[in-house]
PDB file of N, CA and C in Angstrom:
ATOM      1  N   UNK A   1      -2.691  20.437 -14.021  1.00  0.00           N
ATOM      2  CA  UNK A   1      -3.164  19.069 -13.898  1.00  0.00           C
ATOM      3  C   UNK A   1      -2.155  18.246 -13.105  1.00  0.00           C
ATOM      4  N   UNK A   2      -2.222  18.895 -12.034  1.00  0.00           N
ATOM      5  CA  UNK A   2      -1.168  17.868 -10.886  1.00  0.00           C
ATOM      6  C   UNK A   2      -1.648  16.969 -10.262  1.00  0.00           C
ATOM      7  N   UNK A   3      -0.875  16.053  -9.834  1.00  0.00           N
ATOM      8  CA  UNK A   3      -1.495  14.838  -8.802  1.00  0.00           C
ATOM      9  C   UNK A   3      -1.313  15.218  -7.096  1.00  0.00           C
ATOM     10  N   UNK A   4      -2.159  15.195  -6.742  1.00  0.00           N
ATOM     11  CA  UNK A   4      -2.377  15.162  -5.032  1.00  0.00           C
ATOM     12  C   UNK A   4      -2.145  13.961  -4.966  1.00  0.00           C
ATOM     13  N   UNK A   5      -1.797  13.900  -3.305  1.00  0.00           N
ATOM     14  CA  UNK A   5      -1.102  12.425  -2.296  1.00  0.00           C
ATOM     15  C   UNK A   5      -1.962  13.089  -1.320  1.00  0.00           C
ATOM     16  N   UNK A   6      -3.047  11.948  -0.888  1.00  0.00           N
ATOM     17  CA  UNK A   6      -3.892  12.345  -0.119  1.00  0.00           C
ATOM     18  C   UNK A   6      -4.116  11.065   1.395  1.00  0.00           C
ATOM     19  N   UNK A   7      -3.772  11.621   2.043  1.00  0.00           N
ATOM     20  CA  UNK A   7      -3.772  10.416   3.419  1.00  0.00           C
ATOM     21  C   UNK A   7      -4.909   9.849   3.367  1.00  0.00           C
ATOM     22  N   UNK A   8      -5.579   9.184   3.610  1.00  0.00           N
ATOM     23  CA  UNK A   8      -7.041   8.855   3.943  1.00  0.00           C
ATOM     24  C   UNK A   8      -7.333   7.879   5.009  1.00  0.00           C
ATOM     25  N   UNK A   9      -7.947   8.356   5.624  1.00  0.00           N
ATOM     26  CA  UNK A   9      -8.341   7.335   7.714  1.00  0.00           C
ATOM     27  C   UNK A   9      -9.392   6.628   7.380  1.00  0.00           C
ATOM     28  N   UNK A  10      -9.818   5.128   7.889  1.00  0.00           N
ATOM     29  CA  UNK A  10     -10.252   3.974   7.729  1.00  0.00           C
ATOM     30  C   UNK A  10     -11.700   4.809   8.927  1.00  0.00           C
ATOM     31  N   UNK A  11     -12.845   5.163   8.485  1.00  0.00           N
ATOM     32  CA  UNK A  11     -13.668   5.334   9.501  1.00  0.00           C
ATOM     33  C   UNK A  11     -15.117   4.143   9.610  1.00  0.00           C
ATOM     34  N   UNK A  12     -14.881   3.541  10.474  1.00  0.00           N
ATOM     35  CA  UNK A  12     -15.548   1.855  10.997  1.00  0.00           C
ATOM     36  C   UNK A  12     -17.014   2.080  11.150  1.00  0.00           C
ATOM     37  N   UNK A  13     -17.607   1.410  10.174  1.00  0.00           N
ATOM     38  CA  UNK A  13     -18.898   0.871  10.007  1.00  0.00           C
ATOM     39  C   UNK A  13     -19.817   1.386  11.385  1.00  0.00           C
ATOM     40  N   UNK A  14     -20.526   2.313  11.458  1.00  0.00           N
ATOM     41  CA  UNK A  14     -21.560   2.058  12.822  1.00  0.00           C
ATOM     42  C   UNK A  14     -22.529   1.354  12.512  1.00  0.00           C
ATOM     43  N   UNK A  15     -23.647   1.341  13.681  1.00  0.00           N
ATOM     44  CA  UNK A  15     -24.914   1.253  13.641  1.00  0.00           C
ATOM     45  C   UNK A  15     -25.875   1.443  12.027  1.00  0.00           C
ATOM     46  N   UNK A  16     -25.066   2.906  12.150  1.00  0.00           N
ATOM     47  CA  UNK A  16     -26.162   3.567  10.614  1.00  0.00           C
ATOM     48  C   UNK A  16     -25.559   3.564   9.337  1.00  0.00           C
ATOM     49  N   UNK A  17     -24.316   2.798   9.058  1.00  0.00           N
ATOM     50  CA  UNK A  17     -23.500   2.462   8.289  1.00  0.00           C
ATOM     51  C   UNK A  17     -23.226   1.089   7.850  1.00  0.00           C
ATOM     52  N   UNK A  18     -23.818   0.564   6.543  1.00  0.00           N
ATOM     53  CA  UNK A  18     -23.209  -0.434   6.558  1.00  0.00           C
ATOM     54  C   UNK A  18     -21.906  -0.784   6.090  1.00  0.00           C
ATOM     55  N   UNK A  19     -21.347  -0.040   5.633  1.00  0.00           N
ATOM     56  CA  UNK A  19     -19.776  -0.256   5.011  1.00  0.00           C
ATOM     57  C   UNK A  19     -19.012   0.691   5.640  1.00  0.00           C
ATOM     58  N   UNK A  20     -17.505   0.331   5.881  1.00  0.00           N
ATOM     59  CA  UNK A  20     -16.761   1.316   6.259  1.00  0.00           C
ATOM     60  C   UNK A  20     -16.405   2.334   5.264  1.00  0.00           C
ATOM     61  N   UNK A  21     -15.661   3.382   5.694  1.00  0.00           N
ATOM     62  CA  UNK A  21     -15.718   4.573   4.298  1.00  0.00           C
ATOM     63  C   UNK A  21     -14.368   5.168   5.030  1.00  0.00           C
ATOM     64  N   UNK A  22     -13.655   6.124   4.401  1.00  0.00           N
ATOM     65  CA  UNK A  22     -12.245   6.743   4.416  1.00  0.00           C
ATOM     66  C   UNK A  22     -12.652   7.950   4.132  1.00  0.00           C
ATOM     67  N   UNK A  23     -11.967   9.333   4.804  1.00  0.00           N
ATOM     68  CA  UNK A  23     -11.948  10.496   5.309  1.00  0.00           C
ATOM     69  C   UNK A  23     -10.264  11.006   4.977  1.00  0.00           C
ATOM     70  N   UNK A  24     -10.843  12.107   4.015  1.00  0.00           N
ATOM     71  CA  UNK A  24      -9.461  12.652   3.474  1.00  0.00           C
ATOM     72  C   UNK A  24      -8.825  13.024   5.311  1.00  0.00           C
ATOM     73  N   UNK A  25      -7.459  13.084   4.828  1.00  0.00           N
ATOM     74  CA  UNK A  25      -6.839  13.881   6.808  1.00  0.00           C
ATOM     75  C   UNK A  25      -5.484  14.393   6.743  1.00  0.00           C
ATOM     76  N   UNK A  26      -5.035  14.274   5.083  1.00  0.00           N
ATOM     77  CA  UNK A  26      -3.768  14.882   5.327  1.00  0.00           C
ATOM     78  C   UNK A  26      -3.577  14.927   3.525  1.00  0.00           C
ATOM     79  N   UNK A  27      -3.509  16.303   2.833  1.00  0.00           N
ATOM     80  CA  UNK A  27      -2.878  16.410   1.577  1.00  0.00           C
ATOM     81  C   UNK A  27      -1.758  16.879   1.218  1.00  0.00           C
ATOM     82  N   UNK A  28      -1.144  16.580   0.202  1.00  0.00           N
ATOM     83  CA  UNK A  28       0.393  16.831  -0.282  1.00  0.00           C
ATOM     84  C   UNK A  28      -0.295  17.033  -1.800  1.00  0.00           C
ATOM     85  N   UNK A  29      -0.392  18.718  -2.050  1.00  0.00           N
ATOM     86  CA  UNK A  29      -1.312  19.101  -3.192  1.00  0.00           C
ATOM     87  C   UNK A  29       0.057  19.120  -4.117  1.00  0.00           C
ATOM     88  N   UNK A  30      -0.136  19.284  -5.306  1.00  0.00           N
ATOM     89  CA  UNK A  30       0.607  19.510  -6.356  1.00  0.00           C
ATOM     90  C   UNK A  30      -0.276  20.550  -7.304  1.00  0.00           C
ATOM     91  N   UNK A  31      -0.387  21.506  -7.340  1.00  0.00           N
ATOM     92  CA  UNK A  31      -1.209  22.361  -8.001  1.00  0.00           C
ATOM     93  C   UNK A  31      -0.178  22.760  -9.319  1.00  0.00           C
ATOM     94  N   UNK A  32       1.206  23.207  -8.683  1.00  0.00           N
ATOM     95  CA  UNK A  32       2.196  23.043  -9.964  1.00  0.00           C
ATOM     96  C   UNK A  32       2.953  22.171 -10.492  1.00  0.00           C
ATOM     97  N   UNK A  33       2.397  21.088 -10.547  1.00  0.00           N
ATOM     98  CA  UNK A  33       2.940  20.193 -11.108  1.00  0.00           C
ATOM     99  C   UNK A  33       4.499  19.504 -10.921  1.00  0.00           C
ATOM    100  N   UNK A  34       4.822  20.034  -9.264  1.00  0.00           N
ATOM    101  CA  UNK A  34       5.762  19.675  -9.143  1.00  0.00           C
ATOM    102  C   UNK A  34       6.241  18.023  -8.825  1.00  0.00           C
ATOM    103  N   UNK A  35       5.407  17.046  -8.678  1.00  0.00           N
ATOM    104  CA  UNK A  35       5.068  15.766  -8.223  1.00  0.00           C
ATOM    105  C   UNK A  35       5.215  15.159  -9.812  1.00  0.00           C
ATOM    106  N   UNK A  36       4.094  15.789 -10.759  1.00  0.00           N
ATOM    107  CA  UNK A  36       3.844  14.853 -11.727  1.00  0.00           C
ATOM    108  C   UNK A  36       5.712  15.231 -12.695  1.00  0.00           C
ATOM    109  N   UNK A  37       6.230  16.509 -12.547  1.00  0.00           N
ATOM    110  CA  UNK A  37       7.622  16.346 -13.553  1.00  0.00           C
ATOM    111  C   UNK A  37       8.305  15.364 -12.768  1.00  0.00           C
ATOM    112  N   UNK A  38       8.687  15.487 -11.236  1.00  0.00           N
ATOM    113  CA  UNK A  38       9.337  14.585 -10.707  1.00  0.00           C
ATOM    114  C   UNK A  38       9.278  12.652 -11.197  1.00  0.00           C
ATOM    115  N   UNK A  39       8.177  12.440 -11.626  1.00  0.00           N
ATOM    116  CA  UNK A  39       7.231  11.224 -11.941  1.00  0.00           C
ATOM    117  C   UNK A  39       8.258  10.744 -13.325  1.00  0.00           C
ATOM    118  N   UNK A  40       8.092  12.022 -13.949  1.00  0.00           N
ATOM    119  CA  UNK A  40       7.822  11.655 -15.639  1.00  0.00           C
ATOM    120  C   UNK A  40       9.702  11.417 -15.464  1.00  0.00           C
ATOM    121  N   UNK A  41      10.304  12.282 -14.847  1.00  0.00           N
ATOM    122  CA  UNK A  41      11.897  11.878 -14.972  1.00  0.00           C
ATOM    123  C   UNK A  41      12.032  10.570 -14.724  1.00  0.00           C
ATOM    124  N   UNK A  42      11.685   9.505 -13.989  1.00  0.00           N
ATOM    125  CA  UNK A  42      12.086   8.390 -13.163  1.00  0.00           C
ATOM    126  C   UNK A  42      11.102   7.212 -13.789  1.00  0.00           C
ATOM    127  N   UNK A  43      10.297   7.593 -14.383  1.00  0.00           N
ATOM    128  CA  UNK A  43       9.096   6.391 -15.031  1.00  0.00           C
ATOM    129  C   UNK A  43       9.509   6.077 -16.217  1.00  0.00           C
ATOM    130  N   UNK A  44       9.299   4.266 -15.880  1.00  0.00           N
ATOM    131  CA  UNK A  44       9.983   3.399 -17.001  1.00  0.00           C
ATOM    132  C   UNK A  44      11.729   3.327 -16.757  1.00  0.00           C
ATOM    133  N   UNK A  45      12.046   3.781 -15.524  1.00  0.00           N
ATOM    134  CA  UNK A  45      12.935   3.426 -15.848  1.00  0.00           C
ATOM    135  C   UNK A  45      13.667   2.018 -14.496  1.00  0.00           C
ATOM    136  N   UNK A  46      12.527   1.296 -14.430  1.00  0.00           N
ATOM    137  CA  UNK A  46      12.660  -0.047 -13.113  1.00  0.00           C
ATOM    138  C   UNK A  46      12.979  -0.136 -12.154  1.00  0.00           C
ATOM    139  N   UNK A  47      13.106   1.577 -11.884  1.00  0.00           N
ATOM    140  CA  UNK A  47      13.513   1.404  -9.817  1.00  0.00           C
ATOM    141  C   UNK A  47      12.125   1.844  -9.340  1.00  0.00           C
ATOM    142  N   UNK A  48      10.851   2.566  -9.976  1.00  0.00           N
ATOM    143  CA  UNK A  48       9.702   2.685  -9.543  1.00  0.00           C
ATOM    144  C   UNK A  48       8.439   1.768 -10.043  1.00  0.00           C
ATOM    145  N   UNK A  49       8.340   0.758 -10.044  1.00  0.00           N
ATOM    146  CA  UNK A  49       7.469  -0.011 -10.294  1.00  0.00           C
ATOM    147  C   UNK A  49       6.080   0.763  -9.766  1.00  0.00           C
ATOM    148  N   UNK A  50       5.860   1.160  -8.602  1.00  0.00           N
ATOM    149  CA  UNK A  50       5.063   1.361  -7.664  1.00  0.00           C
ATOM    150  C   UNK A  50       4.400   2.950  -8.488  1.00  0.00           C
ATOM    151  N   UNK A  51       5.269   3.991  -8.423  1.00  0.00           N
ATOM    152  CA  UNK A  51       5.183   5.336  -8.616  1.00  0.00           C
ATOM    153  C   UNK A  51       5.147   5.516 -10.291  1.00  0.00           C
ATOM    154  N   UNK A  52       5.412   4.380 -10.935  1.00  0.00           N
ATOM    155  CA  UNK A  52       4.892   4.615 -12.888  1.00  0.00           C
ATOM    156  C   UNK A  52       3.610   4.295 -12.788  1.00  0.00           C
ATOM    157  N   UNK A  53       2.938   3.466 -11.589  1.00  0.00           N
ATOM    158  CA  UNK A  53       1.527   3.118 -11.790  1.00  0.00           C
ATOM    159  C   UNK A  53       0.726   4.443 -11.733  1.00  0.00           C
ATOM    160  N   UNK A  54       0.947   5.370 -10.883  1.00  0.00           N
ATOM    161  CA  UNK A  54       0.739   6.942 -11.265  1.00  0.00           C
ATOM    162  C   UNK A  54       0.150   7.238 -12.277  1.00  0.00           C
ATOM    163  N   UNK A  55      -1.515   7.201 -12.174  1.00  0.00           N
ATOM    164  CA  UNK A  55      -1.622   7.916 -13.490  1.00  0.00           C
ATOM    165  C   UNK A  55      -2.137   9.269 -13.163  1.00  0.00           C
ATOM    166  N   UNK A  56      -1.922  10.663 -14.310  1.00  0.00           N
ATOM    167  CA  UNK A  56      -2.284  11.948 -14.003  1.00  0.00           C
ATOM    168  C   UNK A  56      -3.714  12.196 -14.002  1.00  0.00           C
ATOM    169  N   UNK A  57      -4.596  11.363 -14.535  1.00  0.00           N
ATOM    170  CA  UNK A  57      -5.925  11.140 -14.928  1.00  0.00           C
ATOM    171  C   UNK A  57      -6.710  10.208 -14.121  1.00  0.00           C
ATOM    172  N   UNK A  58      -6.248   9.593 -13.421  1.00  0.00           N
ATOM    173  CA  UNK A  58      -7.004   8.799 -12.631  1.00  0.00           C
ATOM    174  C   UNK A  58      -6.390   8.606 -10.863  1.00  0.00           C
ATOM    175  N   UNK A  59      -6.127   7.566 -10.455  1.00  0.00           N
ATOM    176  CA  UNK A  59      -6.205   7.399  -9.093  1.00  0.00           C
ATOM    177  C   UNK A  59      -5.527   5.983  -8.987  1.00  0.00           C
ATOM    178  N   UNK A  60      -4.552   5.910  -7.961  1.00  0.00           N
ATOM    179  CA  UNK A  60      -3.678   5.253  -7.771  1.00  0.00           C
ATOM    180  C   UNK A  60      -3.626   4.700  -6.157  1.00  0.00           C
ATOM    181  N   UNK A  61      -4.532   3.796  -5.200  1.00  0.00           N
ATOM    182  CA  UNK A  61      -3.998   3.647  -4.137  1.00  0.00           C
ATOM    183  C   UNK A  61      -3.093   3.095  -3.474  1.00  0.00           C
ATOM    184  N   UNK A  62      -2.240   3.264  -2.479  1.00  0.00           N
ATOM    185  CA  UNK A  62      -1.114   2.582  -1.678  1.00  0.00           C
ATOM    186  C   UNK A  62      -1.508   2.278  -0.270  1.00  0.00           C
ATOM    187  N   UNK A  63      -2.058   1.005  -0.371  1.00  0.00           N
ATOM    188  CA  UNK A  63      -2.217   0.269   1.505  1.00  0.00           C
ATOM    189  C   UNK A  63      -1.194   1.115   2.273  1.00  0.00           C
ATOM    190  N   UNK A  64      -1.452   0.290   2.956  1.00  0.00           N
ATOM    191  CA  UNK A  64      -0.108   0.089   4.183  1.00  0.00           C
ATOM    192  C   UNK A  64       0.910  -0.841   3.999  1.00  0.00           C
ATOM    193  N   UNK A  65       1.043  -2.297   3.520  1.00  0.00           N
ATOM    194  CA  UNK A  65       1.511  -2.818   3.244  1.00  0.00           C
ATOM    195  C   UNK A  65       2.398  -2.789   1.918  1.00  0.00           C
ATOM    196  N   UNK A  66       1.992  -1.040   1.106  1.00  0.00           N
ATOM    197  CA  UNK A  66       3.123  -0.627  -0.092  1.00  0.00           C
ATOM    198  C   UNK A  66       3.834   0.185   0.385  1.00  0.00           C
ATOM    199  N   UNK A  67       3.738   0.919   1.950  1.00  0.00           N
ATOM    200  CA  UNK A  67       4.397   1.834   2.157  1.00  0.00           C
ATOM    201  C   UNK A  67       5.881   1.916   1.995  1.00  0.00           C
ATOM    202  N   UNK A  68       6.837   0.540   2.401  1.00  0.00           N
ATOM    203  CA  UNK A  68       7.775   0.741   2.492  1.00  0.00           C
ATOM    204  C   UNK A  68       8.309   0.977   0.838  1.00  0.00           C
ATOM    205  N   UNK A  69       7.628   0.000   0.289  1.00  0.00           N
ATOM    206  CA  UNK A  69       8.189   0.147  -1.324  1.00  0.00           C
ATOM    207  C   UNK A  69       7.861   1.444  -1.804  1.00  0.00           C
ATOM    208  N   UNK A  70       6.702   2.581  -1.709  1.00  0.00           N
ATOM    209  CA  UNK A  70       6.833   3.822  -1.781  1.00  0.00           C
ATOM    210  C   UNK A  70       7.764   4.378  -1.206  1.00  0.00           C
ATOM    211  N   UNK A  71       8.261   4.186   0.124  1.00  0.00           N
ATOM    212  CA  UNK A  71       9.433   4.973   0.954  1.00  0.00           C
ATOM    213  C   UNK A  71      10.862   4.897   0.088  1.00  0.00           C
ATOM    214  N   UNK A  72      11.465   3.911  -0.359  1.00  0.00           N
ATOM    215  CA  UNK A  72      12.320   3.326  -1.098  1.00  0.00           C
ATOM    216  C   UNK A  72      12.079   3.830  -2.239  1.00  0.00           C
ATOM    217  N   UNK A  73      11.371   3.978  -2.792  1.00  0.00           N
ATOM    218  CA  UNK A  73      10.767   4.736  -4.401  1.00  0.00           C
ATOM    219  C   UNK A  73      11.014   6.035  -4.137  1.00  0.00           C
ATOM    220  N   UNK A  74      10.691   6.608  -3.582  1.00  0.00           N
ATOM    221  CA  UNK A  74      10.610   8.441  -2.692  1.00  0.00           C
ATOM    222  C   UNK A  74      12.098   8.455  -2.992  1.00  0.00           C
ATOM    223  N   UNK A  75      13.315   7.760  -2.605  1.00  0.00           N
ATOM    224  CA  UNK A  75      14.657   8.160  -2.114  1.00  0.00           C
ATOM    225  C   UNK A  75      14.870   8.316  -4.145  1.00  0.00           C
ATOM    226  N   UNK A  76      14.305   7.484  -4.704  1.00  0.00           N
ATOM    227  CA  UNK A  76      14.822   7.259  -6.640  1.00  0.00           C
ATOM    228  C   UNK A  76      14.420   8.949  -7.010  1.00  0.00           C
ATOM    229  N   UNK A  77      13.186   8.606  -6.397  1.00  0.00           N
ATOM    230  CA  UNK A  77      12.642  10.713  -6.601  1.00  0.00           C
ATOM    231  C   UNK A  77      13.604  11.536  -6.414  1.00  0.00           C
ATOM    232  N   UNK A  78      14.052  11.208  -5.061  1.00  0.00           N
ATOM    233  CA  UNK A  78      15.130  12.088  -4.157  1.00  0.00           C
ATOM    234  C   UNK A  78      16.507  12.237  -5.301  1.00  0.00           C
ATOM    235  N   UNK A  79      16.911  11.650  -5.914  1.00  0.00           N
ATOM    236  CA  UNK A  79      18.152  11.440  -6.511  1.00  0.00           C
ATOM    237  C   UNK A  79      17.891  12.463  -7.850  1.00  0.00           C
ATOM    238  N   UNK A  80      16.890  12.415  -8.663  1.00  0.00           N
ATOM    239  CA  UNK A  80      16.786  13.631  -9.647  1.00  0.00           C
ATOM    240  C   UNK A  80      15.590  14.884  -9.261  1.00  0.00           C
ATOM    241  N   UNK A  81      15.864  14.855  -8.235  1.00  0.00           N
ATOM    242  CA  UNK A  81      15.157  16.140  -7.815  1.00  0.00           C
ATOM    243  C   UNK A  81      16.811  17.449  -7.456  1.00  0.00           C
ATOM    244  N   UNK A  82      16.022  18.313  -8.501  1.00  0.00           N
ATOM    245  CA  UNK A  82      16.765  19.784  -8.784  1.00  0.00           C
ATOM    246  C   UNK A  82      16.608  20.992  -7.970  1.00  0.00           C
ATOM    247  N   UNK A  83      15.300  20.569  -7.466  1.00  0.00           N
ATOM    248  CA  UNK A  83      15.176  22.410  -6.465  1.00  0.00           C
ATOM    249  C   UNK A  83      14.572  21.996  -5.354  1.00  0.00           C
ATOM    250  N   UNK A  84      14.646  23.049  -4.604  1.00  0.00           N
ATOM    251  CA  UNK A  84      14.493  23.028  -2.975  1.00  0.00           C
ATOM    252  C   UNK A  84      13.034  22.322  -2.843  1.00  0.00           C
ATOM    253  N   UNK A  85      12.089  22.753  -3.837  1.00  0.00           N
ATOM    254  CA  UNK A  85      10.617  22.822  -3.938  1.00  0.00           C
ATOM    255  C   UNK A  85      10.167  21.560  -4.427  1.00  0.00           C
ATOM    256  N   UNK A  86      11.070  20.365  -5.563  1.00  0.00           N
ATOM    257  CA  UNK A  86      10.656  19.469  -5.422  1.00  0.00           C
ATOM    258  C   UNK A  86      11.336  18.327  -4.052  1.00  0.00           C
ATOM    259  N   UNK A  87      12.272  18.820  -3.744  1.00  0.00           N
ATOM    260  CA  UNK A  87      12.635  17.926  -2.274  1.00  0.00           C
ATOM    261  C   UNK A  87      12.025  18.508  -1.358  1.00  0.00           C
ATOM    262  N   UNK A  88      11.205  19.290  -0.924  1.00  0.00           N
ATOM    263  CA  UNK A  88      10.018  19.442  -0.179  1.00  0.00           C
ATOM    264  C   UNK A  88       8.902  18.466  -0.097  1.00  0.00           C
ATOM    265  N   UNK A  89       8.086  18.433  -1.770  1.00  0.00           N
ATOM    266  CA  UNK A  89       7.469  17.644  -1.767  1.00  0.00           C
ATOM    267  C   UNK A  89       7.298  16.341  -1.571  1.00  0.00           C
ATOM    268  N   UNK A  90       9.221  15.705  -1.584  1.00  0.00           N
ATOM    269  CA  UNK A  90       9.313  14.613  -1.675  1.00  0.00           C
ATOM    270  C   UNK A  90       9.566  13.940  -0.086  1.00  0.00           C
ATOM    271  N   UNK A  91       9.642  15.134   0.743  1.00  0.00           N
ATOM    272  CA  UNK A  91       9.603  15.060   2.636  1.00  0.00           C
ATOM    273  C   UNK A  91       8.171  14.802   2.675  1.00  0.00           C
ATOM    274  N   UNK A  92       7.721  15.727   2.243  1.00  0.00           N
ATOM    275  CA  UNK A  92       6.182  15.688   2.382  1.00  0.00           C
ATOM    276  C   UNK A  92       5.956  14.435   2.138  1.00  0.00           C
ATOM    277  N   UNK A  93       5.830  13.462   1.144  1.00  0.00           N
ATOM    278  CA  UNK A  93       5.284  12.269   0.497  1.00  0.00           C
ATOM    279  C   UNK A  93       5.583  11.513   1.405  1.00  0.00           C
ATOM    280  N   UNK A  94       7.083  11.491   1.648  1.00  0.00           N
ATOM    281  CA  UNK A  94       7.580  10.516   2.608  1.00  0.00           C
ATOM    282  C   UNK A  94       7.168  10.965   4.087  1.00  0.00           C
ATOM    283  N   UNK A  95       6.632  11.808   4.618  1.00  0.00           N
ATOM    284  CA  UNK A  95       5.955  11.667   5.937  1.00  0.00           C
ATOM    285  C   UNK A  95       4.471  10.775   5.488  1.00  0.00           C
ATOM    286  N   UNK A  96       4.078  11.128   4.558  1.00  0.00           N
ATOM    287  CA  UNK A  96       2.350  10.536   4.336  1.00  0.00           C
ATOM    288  C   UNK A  96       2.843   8.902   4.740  1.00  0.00           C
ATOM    289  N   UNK A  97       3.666   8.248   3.584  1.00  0.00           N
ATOM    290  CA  UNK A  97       4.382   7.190   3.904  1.00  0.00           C
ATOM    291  C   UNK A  97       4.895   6.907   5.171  1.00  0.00           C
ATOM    292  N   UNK A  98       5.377   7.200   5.719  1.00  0.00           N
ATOM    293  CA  UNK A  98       5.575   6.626   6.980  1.00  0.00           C
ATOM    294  C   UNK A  98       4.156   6.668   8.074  1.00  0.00           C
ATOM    295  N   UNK A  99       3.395   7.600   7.560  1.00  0.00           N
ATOM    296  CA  UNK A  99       2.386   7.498   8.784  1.00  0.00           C
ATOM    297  C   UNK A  99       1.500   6.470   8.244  1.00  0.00           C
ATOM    298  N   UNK A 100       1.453   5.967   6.803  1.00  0.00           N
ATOM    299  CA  UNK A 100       0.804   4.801   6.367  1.00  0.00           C
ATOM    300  C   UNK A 100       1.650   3.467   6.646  1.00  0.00           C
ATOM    301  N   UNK A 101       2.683   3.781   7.082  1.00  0.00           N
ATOM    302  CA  UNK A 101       3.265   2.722   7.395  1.00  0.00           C
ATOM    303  C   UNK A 101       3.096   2.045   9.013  1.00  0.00           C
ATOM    304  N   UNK A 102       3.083   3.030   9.345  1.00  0.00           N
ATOM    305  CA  UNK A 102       2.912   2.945  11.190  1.00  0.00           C
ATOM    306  C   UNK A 102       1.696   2.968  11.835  1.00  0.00           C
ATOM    307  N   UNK A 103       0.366   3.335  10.990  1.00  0.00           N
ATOM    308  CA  UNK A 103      -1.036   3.326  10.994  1.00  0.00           C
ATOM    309  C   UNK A 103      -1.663   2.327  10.457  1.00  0.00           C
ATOM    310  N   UNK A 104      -2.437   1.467  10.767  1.00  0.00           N
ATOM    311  CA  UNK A 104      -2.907   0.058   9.528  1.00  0.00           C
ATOM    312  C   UNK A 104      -4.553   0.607   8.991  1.00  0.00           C
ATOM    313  N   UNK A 105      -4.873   1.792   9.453  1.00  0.00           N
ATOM    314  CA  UNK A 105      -6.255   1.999   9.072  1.00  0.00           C
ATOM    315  C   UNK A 105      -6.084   3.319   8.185  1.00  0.00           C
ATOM    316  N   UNK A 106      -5.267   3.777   7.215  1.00  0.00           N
ATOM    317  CA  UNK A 106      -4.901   4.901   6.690  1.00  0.00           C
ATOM    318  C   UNK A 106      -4.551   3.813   5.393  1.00  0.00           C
ATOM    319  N   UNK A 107      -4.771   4.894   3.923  1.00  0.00           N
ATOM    320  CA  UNK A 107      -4.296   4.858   2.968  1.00  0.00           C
ATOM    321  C   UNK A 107      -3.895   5.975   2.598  1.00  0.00           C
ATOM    322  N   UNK A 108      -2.912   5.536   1.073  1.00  0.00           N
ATOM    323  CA  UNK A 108      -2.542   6.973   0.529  1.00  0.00           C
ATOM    324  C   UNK A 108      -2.898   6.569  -1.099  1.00  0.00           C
ATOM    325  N   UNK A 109      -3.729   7.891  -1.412  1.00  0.00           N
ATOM    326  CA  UNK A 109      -4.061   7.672  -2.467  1.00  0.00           C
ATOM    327  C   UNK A 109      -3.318   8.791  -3.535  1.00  0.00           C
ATOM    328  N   UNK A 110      -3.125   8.666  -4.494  1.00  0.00           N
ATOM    329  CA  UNK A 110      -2.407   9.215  -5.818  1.00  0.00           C
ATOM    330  C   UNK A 110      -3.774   9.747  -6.462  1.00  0.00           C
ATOM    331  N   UNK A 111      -4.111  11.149  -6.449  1.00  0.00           N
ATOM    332  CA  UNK A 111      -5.365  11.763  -7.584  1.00  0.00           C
ATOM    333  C   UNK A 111      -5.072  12.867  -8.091  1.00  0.00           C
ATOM    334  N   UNK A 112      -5.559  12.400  -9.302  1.00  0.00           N
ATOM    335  CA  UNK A 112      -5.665  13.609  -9.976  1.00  0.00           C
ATOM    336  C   UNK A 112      -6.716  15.038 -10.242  1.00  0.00           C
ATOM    337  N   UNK A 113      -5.888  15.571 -10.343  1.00  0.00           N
ATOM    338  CA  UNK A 113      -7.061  16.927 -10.309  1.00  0.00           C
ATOM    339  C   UNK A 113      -8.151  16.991 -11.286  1.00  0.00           C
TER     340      UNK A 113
END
């Protein structure tokens, strides 16, 4: 029961559309749960405001305009991360983040499996 970080692209209303809608385009899976232990070390404790909103059961989105405070949150990750495999994931996260940062029609969403 891991949480995926899932990019998602802003795709614009046509003709045969009346609402715009978002298109998964980039995942950062967690199948072993390496995202959600990283979580549980660092939550509650007031340098992640952003990343305790995380829930394993539901869905969590981050504009563009949270990216940097996710990027900055990522480095608190970075500091009790123990193996090669969770500082992987935590490159990974932080590329999603930066391309939500530098893209204004992309989100990143937090889901659970």
């Amino acid at each position: 029961m891991g949480v995926d970080a899932v990019l998602y692209r802003l795709v614009r209303a046509g003709p045969a559309r009346r609402r715009p809608s978002y298109v998964a385009s980039e995942v950062v899976a967690d199948p072993d749960d390496v995202l959600l232990d990283l979580l549980k070390r660092v939550c509650g404790g007031g340098r992640t405001p952003l990343l305790d909103r995380v829930d394993p059961l539901g869905e969590l989105v981050v504009s563009p305009g949270s990216a940097p405070q996710l990027l900055a949150e990522l480095r608190c990750l970075a500091e009790v991360a123990r193996a090669p495999a969770e500082m992987e994931r935590i490159r990974r996260l932080a590329s999603l983040a930066r391309r939500c940062l530098n893209t204004r029609d992309v989100e990143i969403r937090f889901e659970s499996d």
